[in-house]
PDB file of N, CA and C in Angstrom:
ATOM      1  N   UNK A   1       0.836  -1.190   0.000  1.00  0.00           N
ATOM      2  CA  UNK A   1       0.000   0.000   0.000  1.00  0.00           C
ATOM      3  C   UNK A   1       0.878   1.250   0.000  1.00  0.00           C
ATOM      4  N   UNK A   2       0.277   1.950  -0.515  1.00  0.00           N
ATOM      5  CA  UNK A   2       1.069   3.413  -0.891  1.00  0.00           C
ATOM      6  C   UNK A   2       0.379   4.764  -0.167  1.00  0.00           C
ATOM      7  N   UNK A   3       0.707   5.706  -0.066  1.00  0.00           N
ATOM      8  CA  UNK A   3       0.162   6.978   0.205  1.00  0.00           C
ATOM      9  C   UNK A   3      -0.305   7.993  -0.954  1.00  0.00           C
ATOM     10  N   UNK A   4      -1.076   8.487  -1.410  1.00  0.00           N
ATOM     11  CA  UNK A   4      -1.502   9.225  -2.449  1.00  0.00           C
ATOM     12  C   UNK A   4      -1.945  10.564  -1.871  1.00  0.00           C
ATOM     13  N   UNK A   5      -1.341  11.499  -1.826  1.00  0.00           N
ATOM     14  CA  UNK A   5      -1.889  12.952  -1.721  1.00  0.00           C
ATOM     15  C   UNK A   5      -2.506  13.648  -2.673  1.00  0.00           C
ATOM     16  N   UNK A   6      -4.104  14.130  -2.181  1.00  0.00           N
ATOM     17  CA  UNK A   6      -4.492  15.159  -3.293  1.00  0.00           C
ATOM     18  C   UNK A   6      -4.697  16.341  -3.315  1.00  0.00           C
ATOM     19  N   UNK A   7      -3.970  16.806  -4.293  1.00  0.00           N
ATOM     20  CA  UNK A   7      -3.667  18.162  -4.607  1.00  0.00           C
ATOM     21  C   UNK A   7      -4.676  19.278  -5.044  1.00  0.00           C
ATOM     22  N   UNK A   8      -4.824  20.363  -3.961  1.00  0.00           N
ATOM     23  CA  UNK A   8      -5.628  21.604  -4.699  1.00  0.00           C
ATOM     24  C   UNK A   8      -5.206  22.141  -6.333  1.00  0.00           C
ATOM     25  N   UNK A   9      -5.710  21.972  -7.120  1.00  0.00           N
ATOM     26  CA  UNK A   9      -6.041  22.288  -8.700  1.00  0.00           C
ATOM     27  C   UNK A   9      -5.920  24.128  -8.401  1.00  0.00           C
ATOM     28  N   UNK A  10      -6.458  24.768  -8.150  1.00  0.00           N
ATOM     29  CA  UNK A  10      -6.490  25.593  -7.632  1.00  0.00           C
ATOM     30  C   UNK A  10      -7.091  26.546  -6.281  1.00  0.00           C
ATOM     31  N   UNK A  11      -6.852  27.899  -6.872  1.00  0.00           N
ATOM     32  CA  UNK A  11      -7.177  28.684  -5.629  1.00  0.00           C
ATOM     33  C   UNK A  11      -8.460  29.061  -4.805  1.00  0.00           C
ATOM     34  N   UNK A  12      -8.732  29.265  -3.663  1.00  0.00           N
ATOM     35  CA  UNK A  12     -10.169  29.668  -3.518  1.00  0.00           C
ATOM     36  C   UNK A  12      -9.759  29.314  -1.556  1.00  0.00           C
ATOM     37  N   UNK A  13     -10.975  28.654  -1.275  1.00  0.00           N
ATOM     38  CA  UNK A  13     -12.016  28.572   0.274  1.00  0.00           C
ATOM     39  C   UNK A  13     -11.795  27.090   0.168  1.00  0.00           C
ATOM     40  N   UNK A  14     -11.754  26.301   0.931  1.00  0.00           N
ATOM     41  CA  UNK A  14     -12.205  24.851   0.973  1.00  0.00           C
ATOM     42  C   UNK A  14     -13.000  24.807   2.099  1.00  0.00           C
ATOM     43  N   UNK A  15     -14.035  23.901   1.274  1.00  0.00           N
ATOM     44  CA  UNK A  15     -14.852  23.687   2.130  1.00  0.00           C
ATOM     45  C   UNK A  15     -15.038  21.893   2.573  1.00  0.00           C
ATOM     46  N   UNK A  16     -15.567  21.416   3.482  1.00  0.00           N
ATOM     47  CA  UNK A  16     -14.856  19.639   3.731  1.00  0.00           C
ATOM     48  C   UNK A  16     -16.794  19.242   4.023  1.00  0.00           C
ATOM     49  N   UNK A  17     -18.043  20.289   4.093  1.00  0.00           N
ATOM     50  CA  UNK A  17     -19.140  20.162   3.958  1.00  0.00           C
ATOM     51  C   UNK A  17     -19.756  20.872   3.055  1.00  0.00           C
ATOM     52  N   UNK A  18     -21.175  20.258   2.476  1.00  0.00           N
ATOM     53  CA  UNK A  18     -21.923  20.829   1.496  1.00  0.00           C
ATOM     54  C   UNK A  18     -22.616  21.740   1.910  1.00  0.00           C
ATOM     55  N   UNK A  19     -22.586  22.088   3.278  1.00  0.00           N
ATOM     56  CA  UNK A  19     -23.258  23.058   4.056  1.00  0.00           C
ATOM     57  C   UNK A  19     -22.933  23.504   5.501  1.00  0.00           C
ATOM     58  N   UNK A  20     -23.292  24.498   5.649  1.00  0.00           N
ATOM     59  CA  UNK A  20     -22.513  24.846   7.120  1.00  0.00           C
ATOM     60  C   UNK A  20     -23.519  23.709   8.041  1.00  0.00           C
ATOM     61  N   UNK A  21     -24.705  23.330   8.250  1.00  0.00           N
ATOM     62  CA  UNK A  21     -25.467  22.504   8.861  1.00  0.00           C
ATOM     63  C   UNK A  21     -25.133  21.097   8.665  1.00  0.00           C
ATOM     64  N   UNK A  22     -24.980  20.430   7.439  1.00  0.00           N
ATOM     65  CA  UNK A  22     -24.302  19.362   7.027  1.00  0.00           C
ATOM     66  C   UNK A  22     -23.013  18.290   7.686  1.00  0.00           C
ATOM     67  N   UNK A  23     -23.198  16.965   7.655  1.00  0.00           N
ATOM     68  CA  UNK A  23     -21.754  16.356   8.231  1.00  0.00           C
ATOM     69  C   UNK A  23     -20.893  16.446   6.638  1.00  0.00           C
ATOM     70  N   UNK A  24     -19.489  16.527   7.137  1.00  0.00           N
ATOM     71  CA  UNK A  24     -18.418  16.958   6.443  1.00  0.00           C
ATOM     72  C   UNK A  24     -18.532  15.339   5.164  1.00  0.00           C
ATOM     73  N   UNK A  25     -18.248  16.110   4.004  1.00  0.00           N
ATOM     74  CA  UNK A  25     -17.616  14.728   3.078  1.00  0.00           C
ATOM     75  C   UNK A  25     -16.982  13.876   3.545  1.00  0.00           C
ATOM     76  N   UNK A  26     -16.501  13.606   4.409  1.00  0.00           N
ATOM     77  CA  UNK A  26     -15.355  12.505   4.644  1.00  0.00           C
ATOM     78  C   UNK A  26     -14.587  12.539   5.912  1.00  0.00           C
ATOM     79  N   UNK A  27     -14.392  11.798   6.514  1.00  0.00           N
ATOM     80  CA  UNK A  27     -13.444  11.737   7.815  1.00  0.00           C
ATOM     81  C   UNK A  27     -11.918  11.396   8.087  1.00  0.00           C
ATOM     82  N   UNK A  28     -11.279  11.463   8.428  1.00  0.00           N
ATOM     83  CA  UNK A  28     -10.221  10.518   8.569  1.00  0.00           C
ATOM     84  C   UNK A  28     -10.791   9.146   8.904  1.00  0.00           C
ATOM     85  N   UNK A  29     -10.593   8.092   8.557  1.00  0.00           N
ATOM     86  CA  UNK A  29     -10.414   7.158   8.936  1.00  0.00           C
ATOM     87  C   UNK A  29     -11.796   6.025   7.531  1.00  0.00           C
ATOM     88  N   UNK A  30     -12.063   6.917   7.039  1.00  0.00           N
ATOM     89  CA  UNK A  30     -13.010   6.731   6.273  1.00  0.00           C
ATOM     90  C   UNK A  30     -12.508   6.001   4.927  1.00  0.00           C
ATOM     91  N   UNK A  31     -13.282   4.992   4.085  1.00  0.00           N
ATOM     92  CA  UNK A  31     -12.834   4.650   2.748  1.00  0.00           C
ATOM     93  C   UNK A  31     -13.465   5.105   1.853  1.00  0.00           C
ATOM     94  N   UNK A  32     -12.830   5.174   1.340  1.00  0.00           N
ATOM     95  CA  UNK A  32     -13.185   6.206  -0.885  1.00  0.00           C
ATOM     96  C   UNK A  32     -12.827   5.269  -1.632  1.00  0.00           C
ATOM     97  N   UNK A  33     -13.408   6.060  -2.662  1.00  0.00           N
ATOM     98  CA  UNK A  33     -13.622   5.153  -3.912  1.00  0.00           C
ATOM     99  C   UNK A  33     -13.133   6.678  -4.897  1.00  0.00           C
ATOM    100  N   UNK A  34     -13.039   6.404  -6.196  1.00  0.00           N
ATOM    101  CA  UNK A  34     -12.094   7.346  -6.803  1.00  0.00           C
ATOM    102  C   UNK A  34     -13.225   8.721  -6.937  1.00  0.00           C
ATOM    103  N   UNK A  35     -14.873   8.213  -7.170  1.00  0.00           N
ATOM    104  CA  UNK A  35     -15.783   9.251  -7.238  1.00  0.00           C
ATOM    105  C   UNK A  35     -16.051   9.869  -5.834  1.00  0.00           C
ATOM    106  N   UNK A  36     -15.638   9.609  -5.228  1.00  0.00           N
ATOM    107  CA  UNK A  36     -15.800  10.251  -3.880  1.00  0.00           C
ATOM    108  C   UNK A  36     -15.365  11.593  -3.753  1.00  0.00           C
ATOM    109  N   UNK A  37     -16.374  12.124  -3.432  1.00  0.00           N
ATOM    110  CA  UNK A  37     -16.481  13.948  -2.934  1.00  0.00           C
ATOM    111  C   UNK A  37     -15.686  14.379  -1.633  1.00  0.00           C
ATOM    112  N   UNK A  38     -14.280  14.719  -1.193  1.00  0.00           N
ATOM    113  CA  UNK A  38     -13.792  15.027  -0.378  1.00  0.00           C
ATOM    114  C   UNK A  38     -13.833  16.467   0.314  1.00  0.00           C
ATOM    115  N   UNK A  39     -14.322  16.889  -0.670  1.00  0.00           N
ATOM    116  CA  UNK A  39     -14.916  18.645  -0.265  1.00  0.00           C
ATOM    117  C   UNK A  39     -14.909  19.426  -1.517  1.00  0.00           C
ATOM    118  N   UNK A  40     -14.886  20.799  -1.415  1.00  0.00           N
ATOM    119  CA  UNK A  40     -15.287  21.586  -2.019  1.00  0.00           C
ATOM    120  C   UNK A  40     -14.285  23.473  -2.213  1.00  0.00           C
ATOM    121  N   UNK A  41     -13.829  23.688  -3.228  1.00  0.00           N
ATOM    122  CA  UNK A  41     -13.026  24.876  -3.262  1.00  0.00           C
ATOM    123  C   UNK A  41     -13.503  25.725  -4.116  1.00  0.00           C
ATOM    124  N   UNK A  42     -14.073  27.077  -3.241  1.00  0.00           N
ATOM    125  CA  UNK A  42     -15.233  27.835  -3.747  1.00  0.00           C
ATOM    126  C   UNK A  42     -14.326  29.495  -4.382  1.00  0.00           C
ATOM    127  N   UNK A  43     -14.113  29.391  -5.300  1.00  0.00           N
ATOM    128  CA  UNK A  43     -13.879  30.724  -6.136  1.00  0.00           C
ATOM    129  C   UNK A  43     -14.494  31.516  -7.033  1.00  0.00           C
ATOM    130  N   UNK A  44     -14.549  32.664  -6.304  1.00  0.00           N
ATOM    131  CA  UNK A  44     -15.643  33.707  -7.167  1.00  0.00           C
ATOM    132  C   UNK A  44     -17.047  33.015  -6.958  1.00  0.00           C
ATOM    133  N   UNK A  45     -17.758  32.638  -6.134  1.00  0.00           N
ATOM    134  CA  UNK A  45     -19.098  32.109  -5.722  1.00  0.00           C
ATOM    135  C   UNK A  45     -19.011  30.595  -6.945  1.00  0.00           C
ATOM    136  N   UNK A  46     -18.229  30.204  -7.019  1.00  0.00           N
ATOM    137  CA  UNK A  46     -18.579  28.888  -8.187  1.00  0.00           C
ATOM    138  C   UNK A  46     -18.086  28.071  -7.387  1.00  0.00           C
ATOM    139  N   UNK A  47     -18.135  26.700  -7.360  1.00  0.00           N
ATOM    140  CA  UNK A  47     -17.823  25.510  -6.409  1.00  0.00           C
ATOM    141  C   UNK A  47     -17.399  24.777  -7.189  1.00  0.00           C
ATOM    142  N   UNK A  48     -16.277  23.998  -7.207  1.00  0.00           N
ATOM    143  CA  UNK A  48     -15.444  22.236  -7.514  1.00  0.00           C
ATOM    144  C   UNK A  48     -15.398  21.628  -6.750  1.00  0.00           C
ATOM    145  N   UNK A  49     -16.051  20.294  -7.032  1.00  0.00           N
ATOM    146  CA  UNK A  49     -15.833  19.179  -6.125  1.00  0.00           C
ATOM    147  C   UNK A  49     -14.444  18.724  -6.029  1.00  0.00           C
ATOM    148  N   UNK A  50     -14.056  18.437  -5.091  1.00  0.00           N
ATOM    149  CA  UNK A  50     -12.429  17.881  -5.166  1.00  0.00           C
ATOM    150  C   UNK A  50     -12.737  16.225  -4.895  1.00  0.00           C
ATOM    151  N   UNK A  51     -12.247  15.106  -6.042  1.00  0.00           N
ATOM    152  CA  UNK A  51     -12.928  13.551  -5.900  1.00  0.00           C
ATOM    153  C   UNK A  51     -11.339  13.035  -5.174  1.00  0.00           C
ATOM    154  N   UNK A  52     -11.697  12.173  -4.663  1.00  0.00           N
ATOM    155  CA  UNK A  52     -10.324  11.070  -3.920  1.00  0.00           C
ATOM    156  C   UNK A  52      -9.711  10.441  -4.807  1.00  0.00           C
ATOM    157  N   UNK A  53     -10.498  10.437  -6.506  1.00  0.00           N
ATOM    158  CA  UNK A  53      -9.667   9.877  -7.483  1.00  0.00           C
ATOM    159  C   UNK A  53      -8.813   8.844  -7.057  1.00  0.00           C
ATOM    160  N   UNK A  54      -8.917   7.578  -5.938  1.00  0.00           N
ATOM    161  CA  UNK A  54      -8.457   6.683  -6.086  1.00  0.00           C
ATOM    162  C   UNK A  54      -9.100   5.503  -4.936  1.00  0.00           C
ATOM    163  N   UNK A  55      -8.920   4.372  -4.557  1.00  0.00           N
ATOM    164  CA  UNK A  55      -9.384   3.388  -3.846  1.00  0.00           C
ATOM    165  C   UNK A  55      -8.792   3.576  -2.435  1.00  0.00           C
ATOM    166  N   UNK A  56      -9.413   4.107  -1.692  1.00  0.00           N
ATOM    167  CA  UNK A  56      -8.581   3.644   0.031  1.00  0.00           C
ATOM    168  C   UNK A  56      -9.402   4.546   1.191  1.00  0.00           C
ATOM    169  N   UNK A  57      -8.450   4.606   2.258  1.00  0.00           N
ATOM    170  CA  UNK A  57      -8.633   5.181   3.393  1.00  0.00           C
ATOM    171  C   UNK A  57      -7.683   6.499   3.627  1.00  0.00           C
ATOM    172  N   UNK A  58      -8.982   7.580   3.856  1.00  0.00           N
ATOM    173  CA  UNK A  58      -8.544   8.598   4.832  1.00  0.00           C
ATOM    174  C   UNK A  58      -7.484   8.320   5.528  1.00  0.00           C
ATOM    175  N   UNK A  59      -6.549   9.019   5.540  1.00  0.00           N
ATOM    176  CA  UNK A  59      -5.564   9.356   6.528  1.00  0.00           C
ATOM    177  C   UNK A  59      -5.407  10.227   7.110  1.00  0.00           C
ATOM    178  N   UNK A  60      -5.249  10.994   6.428  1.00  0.00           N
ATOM    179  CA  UNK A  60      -5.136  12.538   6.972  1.00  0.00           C
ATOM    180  C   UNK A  60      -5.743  13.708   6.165  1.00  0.00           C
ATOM    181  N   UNK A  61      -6.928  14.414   6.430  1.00  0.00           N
ATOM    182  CA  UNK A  61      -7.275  16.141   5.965  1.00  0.00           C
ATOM    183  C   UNK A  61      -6.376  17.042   6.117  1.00  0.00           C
ATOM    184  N   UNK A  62      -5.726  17.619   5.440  1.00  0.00           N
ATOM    185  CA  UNK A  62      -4.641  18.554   5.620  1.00  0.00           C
ATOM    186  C   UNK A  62      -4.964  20.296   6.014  1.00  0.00           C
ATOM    187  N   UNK A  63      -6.511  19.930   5.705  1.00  0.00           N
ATOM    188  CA  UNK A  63      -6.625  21.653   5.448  1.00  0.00           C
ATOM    189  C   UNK A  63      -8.043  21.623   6.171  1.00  0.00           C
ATOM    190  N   UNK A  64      -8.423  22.676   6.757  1.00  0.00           N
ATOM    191  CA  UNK A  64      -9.456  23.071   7.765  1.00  0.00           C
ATOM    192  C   UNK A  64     -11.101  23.483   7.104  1.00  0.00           C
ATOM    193  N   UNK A  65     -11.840  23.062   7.496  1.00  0.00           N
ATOM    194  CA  UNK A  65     -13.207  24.197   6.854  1.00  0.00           C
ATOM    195  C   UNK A  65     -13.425  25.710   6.692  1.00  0.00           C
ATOM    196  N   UNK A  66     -13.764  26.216   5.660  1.00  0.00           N
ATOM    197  CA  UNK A  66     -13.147  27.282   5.721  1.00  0.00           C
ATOM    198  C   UNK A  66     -11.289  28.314   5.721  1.00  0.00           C
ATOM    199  N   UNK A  67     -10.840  27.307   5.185  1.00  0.00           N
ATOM    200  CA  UNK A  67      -9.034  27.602   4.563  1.00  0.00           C
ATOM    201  C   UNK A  67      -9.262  27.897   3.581  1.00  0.00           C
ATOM    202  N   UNK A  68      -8.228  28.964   3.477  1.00  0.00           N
ATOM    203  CA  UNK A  68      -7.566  29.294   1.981  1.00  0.00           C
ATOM    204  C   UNK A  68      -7.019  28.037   1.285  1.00  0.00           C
ATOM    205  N   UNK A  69      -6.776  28.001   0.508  1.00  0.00           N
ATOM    206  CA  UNK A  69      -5.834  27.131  -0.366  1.00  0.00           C
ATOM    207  C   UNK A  69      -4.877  27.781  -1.651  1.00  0.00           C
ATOM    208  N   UNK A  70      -4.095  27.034  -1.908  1.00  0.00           N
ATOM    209  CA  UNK A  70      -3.706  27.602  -3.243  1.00  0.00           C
ATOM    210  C   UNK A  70      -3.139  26.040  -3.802  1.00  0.00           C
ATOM    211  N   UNK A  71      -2.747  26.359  -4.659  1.00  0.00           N
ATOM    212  CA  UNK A  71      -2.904  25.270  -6.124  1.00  0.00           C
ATOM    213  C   UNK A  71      -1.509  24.375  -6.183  1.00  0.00           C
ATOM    214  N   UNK A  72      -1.690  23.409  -6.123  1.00  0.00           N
ATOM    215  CA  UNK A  72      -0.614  22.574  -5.406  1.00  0.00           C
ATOM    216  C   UNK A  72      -0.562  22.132  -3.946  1.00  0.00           C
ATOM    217  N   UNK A  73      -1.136  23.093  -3.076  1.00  0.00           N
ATOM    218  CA  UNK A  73      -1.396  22.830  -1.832  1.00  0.00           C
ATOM    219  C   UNK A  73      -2.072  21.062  -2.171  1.00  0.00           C
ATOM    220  N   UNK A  74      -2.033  20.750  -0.269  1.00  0.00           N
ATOM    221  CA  UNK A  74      -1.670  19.315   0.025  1.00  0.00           C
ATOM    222  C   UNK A  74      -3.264  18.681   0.593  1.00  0.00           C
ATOM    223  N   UNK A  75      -4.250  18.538   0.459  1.00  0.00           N
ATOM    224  CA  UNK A  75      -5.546  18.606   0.871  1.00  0.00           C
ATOM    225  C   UNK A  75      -6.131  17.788   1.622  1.00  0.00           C
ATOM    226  N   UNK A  76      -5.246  16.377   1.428  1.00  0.00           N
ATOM    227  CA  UNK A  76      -5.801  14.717   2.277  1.00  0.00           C
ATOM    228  C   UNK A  76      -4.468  13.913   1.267  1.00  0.00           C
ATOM    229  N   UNK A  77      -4.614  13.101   2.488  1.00  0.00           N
ATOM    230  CA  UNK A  77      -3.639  11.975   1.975  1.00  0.00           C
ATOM    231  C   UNK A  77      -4.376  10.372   2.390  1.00  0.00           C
ATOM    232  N   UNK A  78      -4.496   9.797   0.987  1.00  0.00           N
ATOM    233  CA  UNK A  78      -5.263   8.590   1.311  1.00  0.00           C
ATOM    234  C   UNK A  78      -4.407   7.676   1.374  1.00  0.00           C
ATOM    235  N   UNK A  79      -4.390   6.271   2.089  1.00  0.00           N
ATOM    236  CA  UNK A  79      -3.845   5.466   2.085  1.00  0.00           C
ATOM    237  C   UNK A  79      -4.436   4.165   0.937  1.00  0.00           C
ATOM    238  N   UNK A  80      -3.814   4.201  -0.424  1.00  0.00           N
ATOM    239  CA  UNK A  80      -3.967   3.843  -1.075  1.00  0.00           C
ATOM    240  C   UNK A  80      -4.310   2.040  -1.184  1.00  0.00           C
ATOM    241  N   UNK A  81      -5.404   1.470  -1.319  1.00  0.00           N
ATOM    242  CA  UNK A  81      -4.851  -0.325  -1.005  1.00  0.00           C
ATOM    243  C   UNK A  81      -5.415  -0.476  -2.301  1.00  0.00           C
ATOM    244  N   UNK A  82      -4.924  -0.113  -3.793  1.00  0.00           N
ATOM    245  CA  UNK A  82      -4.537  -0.666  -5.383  1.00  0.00           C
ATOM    246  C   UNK A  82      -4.190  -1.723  -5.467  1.00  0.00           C
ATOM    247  N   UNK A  83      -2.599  -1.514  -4.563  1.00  0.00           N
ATOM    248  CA  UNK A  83      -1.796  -2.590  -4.687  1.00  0.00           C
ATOM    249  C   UNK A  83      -2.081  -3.716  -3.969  1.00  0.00           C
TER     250      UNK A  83
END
């Protein structure tokens, strides 16, 4: 098993719920699948889903509700089980 970090595309807000009332996309400790919705980075009022694009478990959220981000930034790191 490998580690896979995914990367902010770009700049904006992240958001880790679809709503301030809402439970968050995803937890640590949680498993994904590659369509999986890990949150959300809101620029200029428009929203991108950010997907886990791969098979595994949460490890680690890198970035807070409500963070800045910028593009390359480090967002979650899944623990990949591909292999």
């Amino acid at each position: 098993m490998s580690d896979i970090e995914i990367i902010s595309p770009l700049p904006g807000i992240f958001y880790r719920q679809p709503s301030p009332e809402a439970e968050p996309f995803v937890q640590e400790g949680d498993k994904v699948e590659p369509d999986t919705i890990i949150g959300l980075i809101e620029v200029m009022k428009q929203f991108s889903e950010i997907f886990a694009e791969t098979h595994g478990i949460i490890r680690t959220i890198t970035i807070q509700n409500g963070d800045a981000i910028e593009p390359g930034q480090v967002i979650a790191i899944i623990k990949n089980d591909n292999e």
